[in-house]
C-alpha atoms as a PDB file:
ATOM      1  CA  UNK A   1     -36.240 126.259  72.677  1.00  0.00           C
ATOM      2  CA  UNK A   2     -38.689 126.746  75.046  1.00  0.00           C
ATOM      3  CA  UNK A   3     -41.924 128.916  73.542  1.00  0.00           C
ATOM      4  CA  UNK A   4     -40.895 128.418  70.509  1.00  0.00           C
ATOM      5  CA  UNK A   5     -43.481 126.812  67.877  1.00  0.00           C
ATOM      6  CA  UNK A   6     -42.080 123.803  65.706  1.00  0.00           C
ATOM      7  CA  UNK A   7     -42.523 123.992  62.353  1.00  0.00           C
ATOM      8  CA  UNK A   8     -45.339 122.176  60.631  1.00  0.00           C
ATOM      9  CA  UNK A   9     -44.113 119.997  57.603  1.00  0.00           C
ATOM     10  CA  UNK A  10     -43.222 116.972  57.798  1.00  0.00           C
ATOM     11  CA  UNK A  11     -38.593 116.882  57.117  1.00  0.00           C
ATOM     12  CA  UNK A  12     -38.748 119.693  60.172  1.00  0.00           C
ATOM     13  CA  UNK A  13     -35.365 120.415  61.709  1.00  0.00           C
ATOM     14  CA  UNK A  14     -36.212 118.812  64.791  1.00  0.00           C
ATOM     15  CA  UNK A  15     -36.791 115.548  62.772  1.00  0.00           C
ATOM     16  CA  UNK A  16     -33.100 116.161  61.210  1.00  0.00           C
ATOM     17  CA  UNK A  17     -31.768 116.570  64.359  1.00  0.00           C
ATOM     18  CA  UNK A  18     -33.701 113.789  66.518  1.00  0.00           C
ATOM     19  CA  UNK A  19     -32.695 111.174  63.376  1.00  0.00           C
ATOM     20  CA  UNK A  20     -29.008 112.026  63.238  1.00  0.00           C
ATOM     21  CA  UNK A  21     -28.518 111.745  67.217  1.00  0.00           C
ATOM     22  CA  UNK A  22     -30.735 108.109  67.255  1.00  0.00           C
ATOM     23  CA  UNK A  23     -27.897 106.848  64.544  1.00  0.00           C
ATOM     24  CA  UNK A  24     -25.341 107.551  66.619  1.00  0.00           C
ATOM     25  CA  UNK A  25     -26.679 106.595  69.616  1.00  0.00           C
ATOM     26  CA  UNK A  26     -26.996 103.259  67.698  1.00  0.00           C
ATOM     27  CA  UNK A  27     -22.925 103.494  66.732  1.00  0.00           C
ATOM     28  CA  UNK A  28     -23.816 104.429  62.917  1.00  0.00           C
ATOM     29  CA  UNK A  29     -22.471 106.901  61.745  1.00  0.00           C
ATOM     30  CA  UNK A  30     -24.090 110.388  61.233  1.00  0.00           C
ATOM     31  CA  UNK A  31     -23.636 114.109  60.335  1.00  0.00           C
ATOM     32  CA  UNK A  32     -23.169 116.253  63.694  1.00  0.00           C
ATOM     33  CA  UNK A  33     -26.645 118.407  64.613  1.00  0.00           C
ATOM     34  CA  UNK A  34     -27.609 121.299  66.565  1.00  0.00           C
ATOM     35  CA  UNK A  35     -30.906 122.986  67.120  1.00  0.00           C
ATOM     36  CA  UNK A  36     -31.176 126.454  66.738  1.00  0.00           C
ATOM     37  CA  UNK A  37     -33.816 129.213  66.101  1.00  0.00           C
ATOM     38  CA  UNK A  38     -33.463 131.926  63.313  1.00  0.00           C
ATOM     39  CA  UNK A  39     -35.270 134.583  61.690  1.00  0.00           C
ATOM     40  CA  UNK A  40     -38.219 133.266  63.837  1.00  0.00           C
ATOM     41  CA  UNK A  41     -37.792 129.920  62.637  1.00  0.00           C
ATOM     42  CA  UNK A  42     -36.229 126.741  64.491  1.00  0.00           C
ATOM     43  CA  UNK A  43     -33.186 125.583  62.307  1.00  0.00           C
ATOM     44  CA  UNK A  44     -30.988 122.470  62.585  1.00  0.00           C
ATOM     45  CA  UNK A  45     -27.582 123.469  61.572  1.00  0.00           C
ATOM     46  CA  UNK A  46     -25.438 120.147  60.220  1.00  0.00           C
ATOM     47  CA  UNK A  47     -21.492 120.202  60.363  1.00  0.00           C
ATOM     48  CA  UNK A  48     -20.028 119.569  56.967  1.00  0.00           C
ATOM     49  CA  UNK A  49     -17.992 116.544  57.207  1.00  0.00           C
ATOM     50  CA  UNK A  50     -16.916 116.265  53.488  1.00  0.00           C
ATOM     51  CA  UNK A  51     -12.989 116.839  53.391  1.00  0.00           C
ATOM     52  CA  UNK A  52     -11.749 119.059  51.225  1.00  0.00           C
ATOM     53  CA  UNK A  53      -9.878 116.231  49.194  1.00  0.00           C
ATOM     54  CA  UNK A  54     -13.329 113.929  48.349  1.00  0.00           C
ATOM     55  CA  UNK A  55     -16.570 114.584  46.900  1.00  0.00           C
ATOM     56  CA  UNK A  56     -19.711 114.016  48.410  1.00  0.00           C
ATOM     57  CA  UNK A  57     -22.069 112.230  45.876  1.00  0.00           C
ATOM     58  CA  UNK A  58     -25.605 111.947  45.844  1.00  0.00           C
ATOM     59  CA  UNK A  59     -26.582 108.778  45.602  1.00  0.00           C
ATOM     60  CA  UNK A  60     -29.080 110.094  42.392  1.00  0.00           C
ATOM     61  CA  UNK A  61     -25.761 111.092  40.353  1.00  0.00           C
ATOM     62  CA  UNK A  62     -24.504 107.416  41.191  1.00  0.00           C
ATOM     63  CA  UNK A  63     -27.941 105.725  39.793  1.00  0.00           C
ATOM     64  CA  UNK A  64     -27.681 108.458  36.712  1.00  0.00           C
ATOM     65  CA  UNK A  65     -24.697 107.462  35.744  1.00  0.00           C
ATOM     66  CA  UNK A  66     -25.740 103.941  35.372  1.00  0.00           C
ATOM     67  CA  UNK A  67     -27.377 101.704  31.924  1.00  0.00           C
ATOM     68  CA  UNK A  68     -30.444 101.666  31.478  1.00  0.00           C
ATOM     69  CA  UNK A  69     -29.829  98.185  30.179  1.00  0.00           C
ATOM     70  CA  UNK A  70     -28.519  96.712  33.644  1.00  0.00           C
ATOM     71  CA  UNK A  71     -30.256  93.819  34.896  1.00  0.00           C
ATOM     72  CA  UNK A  72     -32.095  94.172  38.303  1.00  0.00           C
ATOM     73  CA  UNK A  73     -33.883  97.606  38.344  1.00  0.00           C
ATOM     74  CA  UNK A  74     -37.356  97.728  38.305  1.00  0.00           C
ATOM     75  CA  UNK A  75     -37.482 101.630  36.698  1.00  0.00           C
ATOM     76  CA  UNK A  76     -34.597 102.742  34.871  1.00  0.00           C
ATOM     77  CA  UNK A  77     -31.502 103.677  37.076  1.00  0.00           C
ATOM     78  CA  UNK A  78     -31.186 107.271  34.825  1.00  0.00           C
ATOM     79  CA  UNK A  79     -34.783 108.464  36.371  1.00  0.00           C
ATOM     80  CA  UNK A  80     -32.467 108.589  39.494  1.00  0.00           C
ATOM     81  CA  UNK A  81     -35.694 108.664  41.883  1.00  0.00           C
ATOM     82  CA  UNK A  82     -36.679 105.560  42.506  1.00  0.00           C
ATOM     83  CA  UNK A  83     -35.821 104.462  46.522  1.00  0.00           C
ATOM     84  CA  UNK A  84     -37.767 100.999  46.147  1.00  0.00           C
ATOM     85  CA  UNK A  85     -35.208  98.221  47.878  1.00  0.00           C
ATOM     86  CA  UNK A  86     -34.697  95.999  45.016  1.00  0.00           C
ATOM     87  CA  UNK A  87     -33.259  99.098  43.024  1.00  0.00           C
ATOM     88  CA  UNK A  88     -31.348 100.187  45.705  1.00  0.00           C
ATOM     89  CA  UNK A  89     -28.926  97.075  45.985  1.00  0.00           C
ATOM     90  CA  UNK A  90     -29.393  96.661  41.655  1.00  0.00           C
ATOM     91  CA  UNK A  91     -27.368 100.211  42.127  1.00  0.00           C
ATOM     92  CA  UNK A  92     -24.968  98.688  44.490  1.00  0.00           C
ATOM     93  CA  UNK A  93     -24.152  95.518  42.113  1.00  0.00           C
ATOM     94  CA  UNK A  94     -23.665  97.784  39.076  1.00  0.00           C
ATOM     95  CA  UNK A  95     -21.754 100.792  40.068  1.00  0.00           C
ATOM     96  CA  UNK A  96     -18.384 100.222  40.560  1.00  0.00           C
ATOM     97  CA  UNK A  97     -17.766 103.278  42.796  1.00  0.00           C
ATOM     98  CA  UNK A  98     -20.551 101.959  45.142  1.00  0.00           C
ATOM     99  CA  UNK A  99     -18.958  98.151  44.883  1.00  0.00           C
ATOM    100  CA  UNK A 100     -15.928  99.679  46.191  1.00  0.00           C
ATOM    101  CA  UNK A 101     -17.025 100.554  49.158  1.00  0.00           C
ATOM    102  CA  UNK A 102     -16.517  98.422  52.409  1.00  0.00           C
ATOM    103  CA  UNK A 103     -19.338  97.418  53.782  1.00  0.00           C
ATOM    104  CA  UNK A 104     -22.185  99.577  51.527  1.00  0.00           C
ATOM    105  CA  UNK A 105     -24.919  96.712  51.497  1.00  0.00           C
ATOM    106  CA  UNK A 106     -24.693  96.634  54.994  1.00  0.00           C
ATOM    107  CA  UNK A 107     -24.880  99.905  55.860  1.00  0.00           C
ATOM    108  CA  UNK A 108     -27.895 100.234  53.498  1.00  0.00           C
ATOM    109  CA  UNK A 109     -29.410  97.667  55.512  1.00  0.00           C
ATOM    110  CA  UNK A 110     -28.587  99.480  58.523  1.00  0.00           C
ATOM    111  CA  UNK A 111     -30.141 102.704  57.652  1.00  0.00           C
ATOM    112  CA  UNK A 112     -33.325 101.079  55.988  1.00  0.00           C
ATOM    113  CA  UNK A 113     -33.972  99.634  59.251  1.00  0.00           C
ATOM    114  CA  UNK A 114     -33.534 102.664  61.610  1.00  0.00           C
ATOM    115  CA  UNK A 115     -35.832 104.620  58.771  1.00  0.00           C
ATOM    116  CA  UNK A 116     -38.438 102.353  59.099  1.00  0.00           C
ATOM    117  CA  UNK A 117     -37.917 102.415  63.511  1.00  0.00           C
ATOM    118  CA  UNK A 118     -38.072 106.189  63.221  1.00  0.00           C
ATOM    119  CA  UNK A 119     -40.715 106.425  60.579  1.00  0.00           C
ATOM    120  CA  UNK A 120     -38.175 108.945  58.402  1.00  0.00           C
ATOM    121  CA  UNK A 121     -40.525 109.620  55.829  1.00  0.00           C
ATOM    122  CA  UNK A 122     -37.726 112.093  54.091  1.00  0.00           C
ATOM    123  CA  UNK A 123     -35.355 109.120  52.734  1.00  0.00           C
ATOM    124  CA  UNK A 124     -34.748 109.705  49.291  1.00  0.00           C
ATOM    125  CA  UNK A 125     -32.038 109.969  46.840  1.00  0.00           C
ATOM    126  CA  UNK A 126     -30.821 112.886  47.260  1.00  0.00           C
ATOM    127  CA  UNK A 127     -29.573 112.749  51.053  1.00  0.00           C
END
């Protein structure tokens, strides 16, 4: 990568790829990263790991799915973009799909703390 300029915004590739390799390096689990440079650009390619047999949902289609009548949320769950804490775990507690995952609240807890280590400032609902 040498000579080559990074990109100015803020979600660049090399933020992608730095983040990804700091969870693991932590033992959480993350998507698989390389840097690369194309069309003049530097790139940071991710390895799918879906499997061909599950669906990957965002975690926006989870809170869209839910009532705007459940207890807990501070906005509505079907404006799907709100990433404050409190509505996060309200999610947890009323989706069933999310409930039935081992270990969810902890893992949320896992990755809100490494965000806020590694100042990720592109943590949303949609990855």
């Amino acid at each position: 990568m040498r000579g080559k300029h990074l990109p100015p915004y803020t979600s660049s590739p090399v933020s992608e790829y730095l983040g990804a390799h700091i969870y693991a390096s932590l033992g959480i689990p993350a998507h698989e990263t390389r840097l690369g440079y194309r069309a003049g650009k530097i790139v940071c390619a991710c390895k799918d790991f879906t499997h061909p047999d599950k669906r990957l949902f965002e975690f926006k289609e989870i809170k869209n799915a839910l009532s705007d009548d459940d207890a807990g949320f501070s906005f509505a769950p079907s404006d799907g973009e709100s990433v404050y804490p409190e509505d996060v775990l309200a999610a947890i507690e009323a989706s069933e799909l999310l409930r039935s995952v081992p270990g969810v609240r902890e893992r949320f807890w896992d990755m809100f703390v490494v965000d806020a280590f590694i100042k990720n400032p592109d943590r949303n609902n949609g990855n």
